[in-house]
Protein backbone atom coordinates (compact mmCIF):
# COMPACT_ATOMS: atom_id res chain seq x y z
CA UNK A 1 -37.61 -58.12 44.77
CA UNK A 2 -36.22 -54.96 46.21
CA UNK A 3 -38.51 -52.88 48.66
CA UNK A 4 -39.79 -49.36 47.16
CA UNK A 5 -38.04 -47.83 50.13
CA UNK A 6 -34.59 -49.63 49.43
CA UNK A 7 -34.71 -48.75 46.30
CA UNK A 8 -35.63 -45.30 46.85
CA UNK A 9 -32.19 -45.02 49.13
CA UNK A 10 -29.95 -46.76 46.37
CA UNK A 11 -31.16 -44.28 43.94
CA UNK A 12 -30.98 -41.34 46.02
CA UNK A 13 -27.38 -42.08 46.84
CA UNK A 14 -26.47 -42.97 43.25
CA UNK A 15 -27.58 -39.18 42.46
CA UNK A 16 -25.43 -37.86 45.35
CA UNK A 17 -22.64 -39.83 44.18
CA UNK A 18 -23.44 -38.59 40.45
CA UNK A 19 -23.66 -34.79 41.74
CA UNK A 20 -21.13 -32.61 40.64
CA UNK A 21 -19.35 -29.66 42.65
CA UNK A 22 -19.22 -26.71 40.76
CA UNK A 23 -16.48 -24.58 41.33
CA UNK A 24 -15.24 -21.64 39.19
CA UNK A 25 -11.66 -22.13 37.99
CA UNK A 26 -9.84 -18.86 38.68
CA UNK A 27 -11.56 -19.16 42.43
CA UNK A 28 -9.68 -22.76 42.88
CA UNK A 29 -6.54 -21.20 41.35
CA UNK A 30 -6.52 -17.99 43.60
CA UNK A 31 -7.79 -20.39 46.48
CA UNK A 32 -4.65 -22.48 45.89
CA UNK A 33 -2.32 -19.73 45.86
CA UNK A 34 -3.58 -18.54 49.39
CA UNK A 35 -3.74 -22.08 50.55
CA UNK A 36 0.06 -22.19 49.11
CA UNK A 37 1.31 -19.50 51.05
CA UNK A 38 1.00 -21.32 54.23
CA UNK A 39 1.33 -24.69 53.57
CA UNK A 40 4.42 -24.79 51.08
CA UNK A 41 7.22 -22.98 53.44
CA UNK A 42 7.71 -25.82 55.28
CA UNK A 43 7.58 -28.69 52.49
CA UNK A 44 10.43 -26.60 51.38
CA UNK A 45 12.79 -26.99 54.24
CA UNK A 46 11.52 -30.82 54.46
CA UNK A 47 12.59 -30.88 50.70
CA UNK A 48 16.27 -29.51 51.36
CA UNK A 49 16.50 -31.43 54.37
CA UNK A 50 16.28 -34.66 52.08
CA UNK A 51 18.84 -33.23 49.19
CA UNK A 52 21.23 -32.79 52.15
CA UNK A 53 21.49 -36.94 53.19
CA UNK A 54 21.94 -37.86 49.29
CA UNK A 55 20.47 -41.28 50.95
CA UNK A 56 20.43 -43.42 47.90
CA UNK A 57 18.08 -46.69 47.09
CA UNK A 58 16.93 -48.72 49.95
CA UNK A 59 18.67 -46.52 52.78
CA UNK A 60 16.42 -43.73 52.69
CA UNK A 61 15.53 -43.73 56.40
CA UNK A 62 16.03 -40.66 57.34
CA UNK A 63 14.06 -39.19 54.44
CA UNK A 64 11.48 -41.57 55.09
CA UNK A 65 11.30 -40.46 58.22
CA UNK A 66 11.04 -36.91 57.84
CA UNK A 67 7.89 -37.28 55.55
CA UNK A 68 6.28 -39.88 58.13
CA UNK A 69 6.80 -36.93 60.89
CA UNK A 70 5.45 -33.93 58.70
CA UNK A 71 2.03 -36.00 58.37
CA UNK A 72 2.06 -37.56 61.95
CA UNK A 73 2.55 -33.79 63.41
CA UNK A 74 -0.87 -32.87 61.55
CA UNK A 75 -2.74 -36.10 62.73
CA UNK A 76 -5.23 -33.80 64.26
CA UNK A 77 -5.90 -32.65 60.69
CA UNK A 78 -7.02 -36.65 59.85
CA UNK A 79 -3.74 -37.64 58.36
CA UNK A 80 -3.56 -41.61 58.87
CA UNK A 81 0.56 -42.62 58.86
CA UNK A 82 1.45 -46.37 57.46
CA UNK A 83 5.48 -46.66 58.06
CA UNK A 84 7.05 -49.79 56.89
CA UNK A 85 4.37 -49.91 54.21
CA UNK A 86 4.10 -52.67 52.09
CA UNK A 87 6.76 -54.40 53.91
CA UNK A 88 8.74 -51.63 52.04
CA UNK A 89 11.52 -50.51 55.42
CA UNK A 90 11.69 -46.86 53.90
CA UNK A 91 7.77 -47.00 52.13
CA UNK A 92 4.69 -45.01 54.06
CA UNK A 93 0.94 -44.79 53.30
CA UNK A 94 -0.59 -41.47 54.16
CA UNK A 95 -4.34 -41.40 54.43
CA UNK A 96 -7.09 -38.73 54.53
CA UNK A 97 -10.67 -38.37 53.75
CA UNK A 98 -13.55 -36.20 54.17
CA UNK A 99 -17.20 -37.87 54.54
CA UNK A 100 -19.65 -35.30 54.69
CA UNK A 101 -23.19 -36.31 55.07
CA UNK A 102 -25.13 -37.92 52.19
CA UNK A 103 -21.31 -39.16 50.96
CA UNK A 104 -21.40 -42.53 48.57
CA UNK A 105 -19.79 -45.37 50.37
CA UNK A 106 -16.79 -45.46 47.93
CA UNK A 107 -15.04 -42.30 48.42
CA UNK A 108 -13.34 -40.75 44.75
CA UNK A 109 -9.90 -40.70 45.50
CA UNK A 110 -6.43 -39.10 44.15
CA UNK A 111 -3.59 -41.32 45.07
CA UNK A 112 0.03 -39.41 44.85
CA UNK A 113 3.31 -40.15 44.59
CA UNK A 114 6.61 -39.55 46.89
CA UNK A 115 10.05 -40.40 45.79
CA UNK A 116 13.26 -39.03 48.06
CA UNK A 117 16.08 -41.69 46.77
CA UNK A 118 19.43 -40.25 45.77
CA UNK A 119 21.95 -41.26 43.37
CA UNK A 120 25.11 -43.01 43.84
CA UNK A 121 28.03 -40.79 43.80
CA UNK A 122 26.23 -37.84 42.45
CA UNK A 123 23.36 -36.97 45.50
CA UNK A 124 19.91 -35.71 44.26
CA UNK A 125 21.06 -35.22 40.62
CA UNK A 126 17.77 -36.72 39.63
CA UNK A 127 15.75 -34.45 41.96
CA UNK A 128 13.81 -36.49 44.01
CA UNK A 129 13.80 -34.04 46.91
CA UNK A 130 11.48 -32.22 44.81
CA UNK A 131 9.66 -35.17 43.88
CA UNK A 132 8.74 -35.84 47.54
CA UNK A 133 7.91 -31.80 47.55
CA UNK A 134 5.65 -32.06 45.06
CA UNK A 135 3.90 -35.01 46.50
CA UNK A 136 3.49 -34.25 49.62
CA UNK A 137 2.21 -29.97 48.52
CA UNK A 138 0.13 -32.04 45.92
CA UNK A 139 -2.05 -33.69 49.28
CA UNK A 140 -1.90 -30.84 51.09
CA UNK A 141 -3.64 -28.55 48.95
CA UNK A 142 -5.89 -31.25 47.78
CA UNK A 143 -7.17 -31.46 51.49
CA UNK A 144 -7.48 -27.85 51.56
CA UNK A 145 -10.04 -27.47 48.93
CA UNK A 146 -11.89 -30.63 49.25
CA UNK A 147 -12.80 -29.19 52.95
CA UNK A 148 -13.09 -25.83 51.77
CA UNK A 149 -15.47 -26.73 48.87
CA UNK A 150 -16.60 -29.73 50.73
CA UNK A 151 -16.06 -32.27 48.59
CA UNK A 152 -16.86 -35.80 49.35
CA UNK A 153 -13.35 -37.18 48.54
CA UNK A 154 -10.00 -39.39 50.35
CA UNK A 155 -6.45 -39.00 49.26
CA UNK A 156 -3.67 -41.30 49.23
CA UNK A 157 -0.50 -40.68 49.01
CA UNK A 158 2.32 -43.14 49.12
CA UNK A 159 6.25 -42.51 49.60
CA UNK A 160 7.88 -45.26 47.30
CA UNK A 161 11.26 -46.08 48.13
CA UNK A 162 13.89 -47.49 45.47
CA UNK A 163 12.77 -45.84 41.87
CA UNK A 164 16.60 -45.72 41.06
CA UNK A 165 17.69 -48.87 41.70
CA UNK A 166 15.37 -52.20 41.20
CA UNK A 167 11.85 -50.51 42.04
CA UNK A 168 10.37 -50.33 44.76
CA UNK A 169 7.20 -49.04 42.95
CA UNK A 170 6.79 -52.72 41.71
CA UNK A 171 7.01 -54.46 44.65
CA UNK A 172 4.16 -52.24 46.13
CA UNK A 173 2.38 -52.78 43.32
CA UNK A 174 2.29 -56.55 43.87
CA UNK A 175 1.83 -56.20 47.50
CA UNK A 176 -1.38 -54.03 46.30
CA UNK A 177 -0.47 -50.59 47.63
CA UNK A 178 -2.15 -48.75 44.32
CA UNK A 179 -5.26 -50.41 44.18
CA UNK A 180 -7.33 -47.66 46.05
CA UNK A 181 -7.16 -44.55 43.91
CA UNK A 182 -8.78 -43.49 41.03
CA UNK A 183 -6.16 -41.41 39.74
CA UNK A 184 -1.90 -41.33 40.66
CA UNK A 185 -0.02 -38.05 40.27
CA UNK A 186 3.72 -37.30 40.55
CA UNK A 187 5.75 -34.54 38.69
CA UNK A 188 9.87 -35.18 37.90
CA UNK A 189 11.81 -32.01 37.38
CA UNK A 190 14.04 -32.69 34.50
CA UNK A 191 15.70 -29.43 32.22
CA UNK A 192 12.68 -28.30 30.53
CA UNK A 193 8.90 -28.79 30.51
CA UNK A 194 6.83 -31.84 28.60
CA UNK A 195 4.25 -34.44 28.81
CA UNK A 196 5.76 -37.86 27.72
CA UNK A 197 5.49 -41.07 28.25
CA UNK A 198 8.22 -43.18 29.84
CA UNK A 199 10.09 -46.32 28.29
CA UNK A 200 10.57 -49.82 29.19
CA UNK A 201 14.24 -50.75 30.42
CA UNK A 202 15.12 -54.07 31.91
CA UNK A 203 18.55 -54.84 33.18
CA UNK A 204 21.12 -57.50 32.34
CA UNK A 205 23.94 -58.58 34.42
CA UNK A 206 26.92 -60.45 32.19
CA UNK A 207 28.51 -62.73 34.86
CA UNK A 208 32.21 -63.14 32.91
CA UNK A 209 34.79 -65.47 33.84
CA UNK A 210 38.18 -66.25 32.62
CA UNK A 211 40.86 -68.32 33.15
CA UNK A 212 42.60 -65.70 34.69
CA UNK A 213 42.51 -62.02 35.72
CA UNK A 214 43.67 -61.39 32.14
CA UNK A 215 41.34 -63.50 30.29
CA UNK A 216 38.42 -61.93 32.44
CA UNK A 217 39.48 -58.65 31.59
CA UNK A 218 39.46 -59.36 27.73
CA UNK A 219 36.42 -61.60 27.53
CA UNK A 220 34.32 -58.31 29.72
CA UNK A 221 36.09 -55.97 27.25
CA UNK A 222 34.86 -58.22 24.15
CA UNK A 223 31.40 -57.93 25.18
CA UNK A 224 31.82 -54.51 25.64
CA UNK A 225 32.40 -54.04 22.24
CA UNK A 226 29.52 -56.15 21.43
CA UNK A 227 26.75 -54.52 23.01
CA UNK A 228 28.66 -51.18 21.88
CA UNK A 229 28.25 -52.29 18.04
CA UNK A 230 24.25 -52.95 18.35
CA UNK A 231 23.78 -49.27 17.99
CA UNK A 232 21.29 -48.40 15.36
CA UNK A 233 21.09 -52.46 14.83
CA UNK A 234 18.57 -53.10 17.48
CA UNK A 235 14.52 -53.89 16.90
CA UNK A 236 11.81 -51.88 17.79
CA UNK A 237 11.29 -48.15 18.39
CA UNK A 238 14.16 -45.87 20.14
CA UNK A 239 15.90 -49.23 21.42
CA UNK A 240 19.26 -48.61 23.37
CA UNK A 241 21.52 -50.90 24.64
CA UNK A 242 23.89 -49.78 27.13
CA UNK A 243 26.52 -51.17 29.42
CA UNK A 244 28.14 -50.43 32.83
CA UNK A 245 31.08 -51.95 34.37
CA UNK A 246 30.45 -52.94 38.40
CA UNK A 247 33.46 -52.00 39.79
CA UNK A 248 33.85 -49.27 42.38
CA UNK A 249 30.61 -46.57 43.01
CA UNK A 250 28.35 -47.80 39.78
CA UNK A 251 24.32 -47.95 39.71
CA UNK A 252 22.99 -49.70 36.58
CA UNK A 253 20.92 -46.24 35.14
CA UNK A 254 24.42 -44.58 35.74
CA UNK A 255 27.01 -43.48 33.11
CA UNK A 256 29.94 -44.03 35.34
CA UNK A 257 32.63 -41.16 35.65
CA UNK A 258 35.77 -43.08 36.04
CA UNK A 259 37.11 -45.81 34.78
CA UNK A 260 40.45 -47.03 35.16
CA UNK A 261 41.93 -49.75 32.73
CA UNK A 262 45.16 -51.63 33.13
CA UNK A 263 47.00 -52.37 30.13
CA UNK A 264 50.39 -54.65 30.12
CA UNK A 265 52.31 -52.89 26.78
CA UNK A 266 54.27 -49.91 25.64
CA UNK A 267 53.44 -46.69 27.70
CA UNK A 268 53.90 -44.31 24.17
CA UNK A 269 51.70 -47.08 21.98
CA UNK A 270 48.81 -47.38 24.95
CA UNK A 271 48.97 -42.87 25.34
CA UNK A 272 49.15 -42.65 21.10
CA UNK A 273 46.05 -45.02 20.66
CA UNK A 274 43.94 -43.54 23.63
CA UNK A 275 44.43 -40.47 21.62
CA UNK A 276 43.04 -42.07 18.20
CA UNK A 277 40.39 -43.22 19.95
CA UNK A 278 39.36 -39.75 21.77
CA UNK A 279 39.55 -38.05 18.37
CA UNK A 280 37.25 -40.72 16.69
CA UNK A 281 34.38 -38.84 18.10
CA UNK A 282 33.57 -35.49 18.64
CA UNK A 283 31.50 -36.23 21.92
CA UNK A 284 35.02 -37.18 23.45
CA UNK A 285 36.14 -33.46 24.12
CA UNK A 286 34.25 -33.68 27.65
CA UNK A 287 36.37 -36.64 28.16
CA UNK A 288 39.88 -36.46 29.96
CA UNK A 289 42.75 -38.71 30.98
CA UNK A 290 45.72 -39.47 32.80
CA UNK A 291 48.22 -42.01 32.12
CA UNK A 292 51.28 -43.71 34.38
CA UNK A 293 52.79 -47.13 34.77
CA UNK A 294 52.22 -48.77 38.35
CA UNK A 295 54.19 -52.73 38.98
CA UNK A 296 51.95 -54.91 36.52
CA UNK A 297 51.48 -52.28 33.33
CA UNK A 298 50.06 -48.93 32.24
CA UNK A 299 47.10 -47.56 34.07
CA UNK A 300 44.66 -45.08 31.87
CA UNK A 301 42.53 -43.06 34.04
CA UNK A 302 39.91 -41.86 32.32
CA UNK A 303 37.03 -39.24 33.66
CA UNK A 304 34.22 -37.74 32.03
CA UNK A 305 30.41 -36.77 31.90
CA UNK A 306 28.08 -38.75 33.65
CA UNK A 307 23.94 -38.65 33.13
CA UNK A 308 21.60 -41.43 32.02
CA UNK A 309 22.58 -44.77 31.22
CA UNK A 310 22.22 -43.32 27.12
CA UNK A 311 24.15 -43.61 24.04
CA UNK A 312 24.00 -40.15 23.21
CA UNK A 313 26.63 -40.02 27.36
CA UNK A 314 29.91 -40.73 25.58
CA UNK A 315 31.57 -40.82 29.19
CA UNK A 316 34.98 -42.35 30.70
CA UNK A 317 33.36 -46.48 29.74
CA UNK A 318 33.23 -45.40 26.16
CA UNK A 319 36.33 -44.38 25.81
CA UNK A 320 37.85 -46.98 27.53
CA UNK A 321 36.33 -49.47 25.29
CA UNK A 322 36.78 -47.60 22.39
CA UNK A 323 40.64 -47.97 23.28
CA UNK A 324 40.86 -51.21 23.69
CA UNK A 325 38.89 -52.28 20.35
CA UNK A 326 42.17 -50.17 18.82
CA UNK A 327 44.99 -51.96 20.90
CA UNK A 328 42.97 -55.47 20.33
CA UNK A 329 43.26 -54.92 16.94
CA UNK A 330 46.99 -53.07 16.31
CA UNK A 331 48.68 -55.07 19.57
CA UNK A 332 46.85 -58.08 19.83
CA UNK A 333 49.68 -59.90 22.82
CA UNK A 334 48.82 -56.77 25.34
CA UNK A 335 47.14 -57.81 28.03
CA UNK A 336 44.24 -55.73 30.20
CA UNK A 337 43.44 -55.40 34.06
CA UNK A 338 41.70 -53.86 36.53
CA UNK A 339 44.58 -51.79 38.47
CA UNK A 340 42.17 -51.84 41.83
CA UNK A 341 41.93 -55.44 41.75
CA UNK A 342 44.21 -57.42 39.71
CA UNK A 343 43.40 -61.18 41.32
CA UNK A 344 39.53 -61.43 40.29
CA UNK A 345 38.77 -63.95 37.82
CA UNK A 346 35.23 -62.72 37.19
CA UNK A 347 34.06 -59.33 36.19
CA UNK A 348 30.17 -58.26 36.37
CA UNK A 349 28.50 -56.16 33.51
CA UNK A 350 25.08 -54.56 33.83
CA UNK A 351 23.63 -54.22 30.42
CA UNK A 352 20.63 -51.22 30.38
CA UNK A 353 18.35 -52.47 28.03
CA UNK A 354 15.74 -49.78 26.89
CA UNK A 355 12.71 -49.44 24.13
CA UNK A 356 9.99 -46.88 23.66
CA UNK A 357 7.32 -50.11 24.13
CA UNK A 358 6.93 -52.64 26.48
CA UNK A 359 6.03 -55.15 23.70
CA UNK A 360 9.28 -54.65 21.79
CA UNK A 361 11.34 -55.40 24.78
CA UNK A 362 11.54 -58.99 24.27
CA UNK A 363 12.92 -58.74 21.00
CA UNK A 364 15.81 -56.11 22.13
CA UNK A 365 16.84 -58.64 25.13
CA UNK A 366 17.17 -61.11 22.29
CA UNK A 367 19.42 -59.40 20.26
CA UNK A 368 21.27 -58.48 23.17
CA UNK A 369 21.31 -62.10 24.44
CA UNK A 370 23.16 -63.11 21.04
CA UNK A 371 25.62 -60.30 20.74
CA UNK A 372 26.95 -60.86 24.30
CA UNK A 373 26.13 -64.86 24.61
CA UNK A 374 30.01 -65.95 23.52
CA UNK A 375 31.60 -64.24 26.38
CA UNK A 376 29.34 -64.29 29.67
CA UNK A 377 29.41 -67.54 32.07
CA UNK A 378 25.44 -66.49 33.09
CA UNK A 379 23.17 -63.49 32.34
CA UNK A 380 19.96 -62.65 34.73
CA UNK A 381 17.82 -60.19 34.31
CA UNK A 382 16.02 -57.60 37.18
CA UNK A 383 12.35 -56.74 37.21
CA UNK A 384 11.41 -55.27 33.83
CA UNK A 385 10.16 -51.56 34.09
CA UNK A 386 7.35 -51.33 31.82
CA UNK A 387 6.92 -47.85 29.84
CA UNK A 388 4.48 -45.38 31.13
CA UNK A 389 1.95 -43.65 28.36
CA UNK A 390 0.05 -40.83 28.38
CA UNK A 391 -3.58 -40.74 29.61
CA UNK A 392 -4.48 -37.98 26.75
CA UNK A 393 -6.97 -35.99 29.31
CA UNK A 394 -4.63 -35.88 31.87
CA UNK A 395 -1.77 -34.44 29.62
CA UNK A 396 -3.69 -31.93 27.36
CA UNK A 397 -5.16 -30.49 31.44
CA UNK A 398 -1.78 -29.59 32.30
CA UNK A 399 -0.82 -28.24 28.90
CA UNK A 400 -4.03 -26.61 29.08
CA UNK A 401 -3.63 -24.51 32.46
CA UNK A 402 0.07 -24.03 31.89
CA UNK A 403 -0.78 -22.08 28.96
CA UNK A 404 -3.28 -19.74 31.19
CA UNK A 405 -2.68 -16.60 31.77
CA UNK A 406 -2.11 -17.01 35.34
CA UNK A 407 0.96 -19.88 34.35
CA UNK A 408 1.53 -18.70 31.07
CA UNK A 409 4.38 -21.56 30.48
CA UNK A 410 4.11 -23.43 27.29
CA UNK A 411 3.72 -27.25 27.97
CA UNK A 412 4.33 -29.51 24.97
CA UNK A 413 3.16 -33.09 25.16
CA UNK A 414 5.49 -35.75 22.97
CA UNK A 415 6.09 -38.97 22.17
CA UNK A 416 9.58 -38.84 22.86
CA UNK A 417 10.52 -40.85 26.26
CA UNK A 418 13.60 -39.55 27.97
CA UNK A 419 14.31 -42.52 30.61
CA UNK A 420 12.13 -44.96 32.33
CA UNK A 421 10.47 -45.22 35.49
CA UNK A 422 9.04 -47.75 37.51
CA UNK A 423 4.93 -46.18 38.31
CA UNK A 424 4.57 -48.24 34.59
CA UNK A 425 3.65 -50.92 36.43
CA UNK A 426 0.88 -48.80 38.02
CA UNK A 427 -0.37 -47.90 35.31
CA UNK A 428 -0.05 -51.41 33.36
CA UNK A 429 -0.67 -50.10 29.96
CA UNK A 430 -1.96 -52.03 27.05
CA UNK A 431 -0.37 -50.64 23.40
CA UNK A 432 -1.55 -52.25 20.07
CA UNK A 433 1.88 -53.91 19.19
CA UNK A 434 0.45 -54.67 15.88
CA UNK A 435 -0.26 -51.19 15.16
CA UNK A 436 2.25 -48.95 13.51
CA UNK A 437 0.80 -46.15 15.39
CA UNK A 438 1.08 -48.34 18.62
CA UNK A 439 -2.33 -47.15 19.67
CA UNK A 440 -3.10 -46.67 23.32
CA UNK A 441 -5.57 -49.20 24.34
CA UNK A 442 -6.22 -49.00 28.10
CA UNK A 443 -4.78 -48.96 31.21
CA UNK A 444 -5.59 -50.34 34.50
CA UNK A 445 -5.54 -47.22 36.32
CA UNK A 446 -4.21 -43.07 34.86
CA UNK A 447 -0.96 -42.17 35.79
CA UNK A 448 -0.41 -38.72 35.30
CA UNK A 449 3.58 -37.98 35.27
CA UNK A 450 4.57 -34.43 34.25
CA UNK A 451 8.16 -33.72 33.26
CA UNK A 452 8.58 -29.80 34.58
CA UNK A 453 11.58 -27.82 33.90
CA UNK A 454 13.81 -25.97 36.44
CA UNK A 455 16.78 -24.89 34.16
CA UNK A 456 16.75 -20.75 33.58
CA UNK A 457 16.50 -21.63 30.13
CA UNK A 458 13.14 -22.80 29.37
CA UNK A 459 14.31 -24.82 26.78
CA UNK A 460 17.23 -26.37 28.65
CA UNK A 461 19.64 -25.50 26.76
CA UNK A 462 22.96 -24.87 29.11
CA UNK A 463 21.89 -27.00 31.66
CA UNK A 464 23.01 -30.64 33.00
CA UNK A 465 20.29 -33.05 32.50
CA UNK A 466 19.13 -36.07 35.16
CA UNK A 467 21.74 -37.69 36.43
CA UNK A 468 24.68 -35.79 35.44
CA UNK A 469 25.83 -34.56 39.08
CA UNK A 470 25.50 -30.92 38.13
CA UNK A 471 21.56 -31.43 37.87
CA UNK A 472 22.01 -31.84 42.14
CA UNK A 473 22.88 -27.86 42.24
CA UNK A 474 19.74 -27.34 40.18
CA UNK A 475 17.43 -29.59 42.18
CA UNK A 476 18.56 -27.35 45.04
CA UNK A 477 18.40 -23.83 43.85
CA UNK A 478 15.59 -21.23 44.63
CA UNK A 479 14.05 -21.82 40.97
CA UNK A 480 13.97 -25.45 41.48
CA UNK A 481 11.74 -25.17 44.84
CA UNK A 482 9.74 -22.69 42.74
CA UNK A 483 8.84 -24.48 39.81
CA UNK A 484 7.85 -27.46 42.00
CA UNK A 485 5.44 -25.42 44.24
CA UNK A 486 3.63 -24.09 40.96
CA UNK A 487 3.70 -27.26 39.64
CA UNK A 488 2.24 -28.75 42.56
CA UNK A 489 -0.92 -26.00 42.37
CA UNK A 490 -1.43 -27.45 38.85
CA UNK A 491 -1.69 -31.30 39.42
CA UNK A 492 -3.93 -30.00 42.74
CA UNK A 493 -6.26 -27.57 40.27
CA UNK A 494 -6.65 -30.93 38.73
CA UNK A 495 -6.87 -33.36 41.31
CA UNK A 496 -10.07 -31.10 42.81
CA UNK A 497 -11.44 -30.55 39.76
CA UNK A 498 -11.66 -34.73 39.41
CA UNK A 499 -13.02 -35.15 42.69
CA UNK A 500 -15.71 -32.54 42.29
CA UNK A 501 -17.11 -33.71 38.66
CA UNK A 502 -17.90 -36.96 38.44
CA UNK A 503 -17.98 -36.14 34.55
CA UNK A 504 -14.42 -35.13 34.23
CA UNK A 505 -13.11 -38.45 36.54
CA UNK A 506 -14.89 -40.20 33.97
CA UNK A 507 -13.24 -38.48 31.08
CA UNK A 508 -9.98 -38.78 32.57
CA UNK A 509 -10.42 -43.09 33.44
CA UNK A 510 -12.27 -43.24 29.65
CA UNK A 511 -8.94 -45.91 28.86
CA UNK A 512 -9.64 -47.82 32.09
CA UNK A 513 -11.01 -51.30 31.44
């Protein structure tokens, strides 16, 4: 039986825990904007210091770095600096709390997210410079207003290494980085603002052999074809398919922006039949090439538009293969070769495999499996990313206080995912596969992940999207830093509006089971 005195305390601090903060809304927006002022100058320079050393996945120590310093320098503020985190060389754990008296024992917290990994070949064209900005403006505004309205709350953020590559967001997870916080945050600049979920993708790599150099090329060129011809064949919802050869500078999310393909025939057939195949499609006029003869055959050299690894990128890989279904076909003795390495007897081929749903994925690989299966020696497969919904609170707040007068942005939320990312498996979302609807069931913890535009052209129209190297100017321009630094003030608004209200965490973790 529990004493009348214990019990007395357990309730007591149950009602403190229960106690909400009340704080009027335009005061934590003008509050945030003053708090802004000082604290966001220097974030910047850290942010353009990190789109300067275009340090891509897994050698981001440097940028590390710099985001371990910025906190360490403040430790007198309470900032507590993990490096190494995770056994992650280039992760960090950043903690901070405030534990005023009469606090429950288990602090609310608001975890947030840092990414500063570049692209190969193409820098920060995915803008994770401002990624890290926004995570690291995100905690530092947080800790502003939880002391100045004294809130009994702890943040955590973490820099995650590797989003581009194989995720290092999943290997965290499993070492249990994400298991304190109640909410995660991160914001992705992209060409124009939305709230949308994120799809699955898992990665295939085609191990092809041949009997020799020749054969390899034609058996990798075959499958090429293949996975080429499952467009608008594949199950599920929004499924993609979509190859990359690894030779030279090539990252599996990647449309590559050269490709050069050997070809042992006539010089006018091989220049008249790269022609057919550029007119075939209209997407082709970004696509250029070059052709001359070196000691084994003709070499096409073939450069175009890079981006996402998407069927919608018709770059210098489509074209190529488009060719050689033509010469296959109309000169079927030519023979095909890499002109930078014409002794390997193996050629890799990283398949992006993609699907609006986790629980169609399986299905997808399948098809894939089959289409590809008479030409590859061995497939395996990378860590699946799982898609990413969205937790409908979390989404409909930032639409909301965009669409204030003091934002006055419009913020649509869709179902529409552009690309995938890798804080899924944060989230660990559970859809109704059975459903048509593919209701939203639960999740094991919110994720909120805002896509925010920084193209002039609010509807980002004229502007390069992720990935296509142009997208590095934008994710260093004075509009990019901008956007990110009032996007930063919104996710904060929200993150101190959970961590006063009990009531409004609760609405916002309502799909947490």
């Amino acid at each position: 039986m529990v004493a009348r005195s214990a019990l007395l305390a357990v309730l007591v601090s149950s009602a403190r825990a229960a106690a909400a903060v009340t704080i009027a809304e335009a005061d934590l927006q003008a509050f945030l904007v003053n708090a802004s002022a000082t604290l966001y100058p220097p974030v910047k320079t850290l942010s353009q210091k990190i789109w300067n050393l275009h340090e891509i996945s897994l050698m981001e120590v440097q940028s590390a770095a710099l985001v371990a310093s910025h906190f360490e320098s403040r430790a007198s503020e309470g900032w507590k600096v993990t490096r190494d985190a995770y056994n992650q060389p280039t992760g960090l754990e950043v903690d901070w709390e405030n534990r005023p008296a009469g606090s429950p024992a288990t602090l609310p917290t608001i975890g947030i997210l840092a990414e500063y990994d570049a692209l190969v070949g193409v820098g920060h064209a995915c803008g994770h410079n401002l990624i890290a900005l926004n995570g690291i403006l995100v905690a530092s505004l947080v800790r502003a207003a939880v002391l100045h309205y004294n809130i009994p709350a702890a943040i955590r953020l973490i820099g995650t290494p590797d989003e581009e590559f194989t995720g290092g967001k999943i290997r965290m997870y499993q070492a249990g980085a994400f298991k304190k916080g109640d909410i995660w945050m991160l914001a992705h600049p992209t060409v124009a603002n939305a709230i949308q979920p994120m799809g699955a993708r898992h990665t295939a790599v085609l191990a092809i052999t041949g009997t020799d150099h020749y054969n390899a090329i034609f058996k990798a060129y075959q499958a090429l074809v293949a996975v080429v011809d499952l467009s608008g064949k594949l199950p599920g919802t929004a499924s993609v398919a979509v190859p990359t050869e690894n030779v030279g500078a090539y990252e599996s999310n990647v449309v590559q922006t050269e490709i050069k393909l050997g070809v042992v025939g006539d010089i006018a057939v091989v220049n008249s039949t790269i022609a057919q195949a550029w007119a075939s499609k209209a997407a082709f006029s970004a696509v250029a090439w070059t052709i001359s003869k070196d000691s084994t055959g003709v070499v096409l050299d073939i450069t175009g538009p890079g981006g996402h690894s998407s069927e919608g990128t018709l770059g210098a890989l489509a074209l190529s293969v488009e060719t050689f279904r033509l010469l296959s076909t109309n000169q079927p003795t030519y023979k095909y070769y890499l002109p930078s390495n014409t002794t390997v007897t193996e050629l890799d081929l990283s398949i992006s495999v993609r699907s609006r749903y986790t629980s169609d994925m399986s299905a997808v690989e399948n098809a894939v499996i089959a289409a590809t299966k008479p030409y590859y020696t061995r497939i395996s497969w990378d860590t699946i990313m799982l898609a990413l919904e969205v937790t409908p609170y979390l989404g409909q707040r930032v639409a909301t206080i965009y669409g204030e007068a003091a934002f006055n942005e419009s913020f649509p939320i869709t179902n529409s995912a552009p690309a995938a990312t890798d804080a899924g498996w944060i989230q660990q979302p559970v859809v109704d596969a059975n459903s048509a609807a593919h209701t939203f069931l639960s999740e094991s913890v919110p994720v909120l992940h805002a896509n925010y535009g920084i193209c002039p052209n609010a509807t980002g129209a004229g502007c390069p999207f992720n990935h296509e190297g142009p997208f590095a100017t934008l994710a260093n321009a004075e509009l990019g830093y901008q956007k990110t630094e009032k996007m930063a003030r919104v996710e904060a608004q929200i993150a101190v509006e959970l961590l006063a209200d009990p009531a409004k965490m609760a609405q916002a973790r309502a799909l947490v089971k």
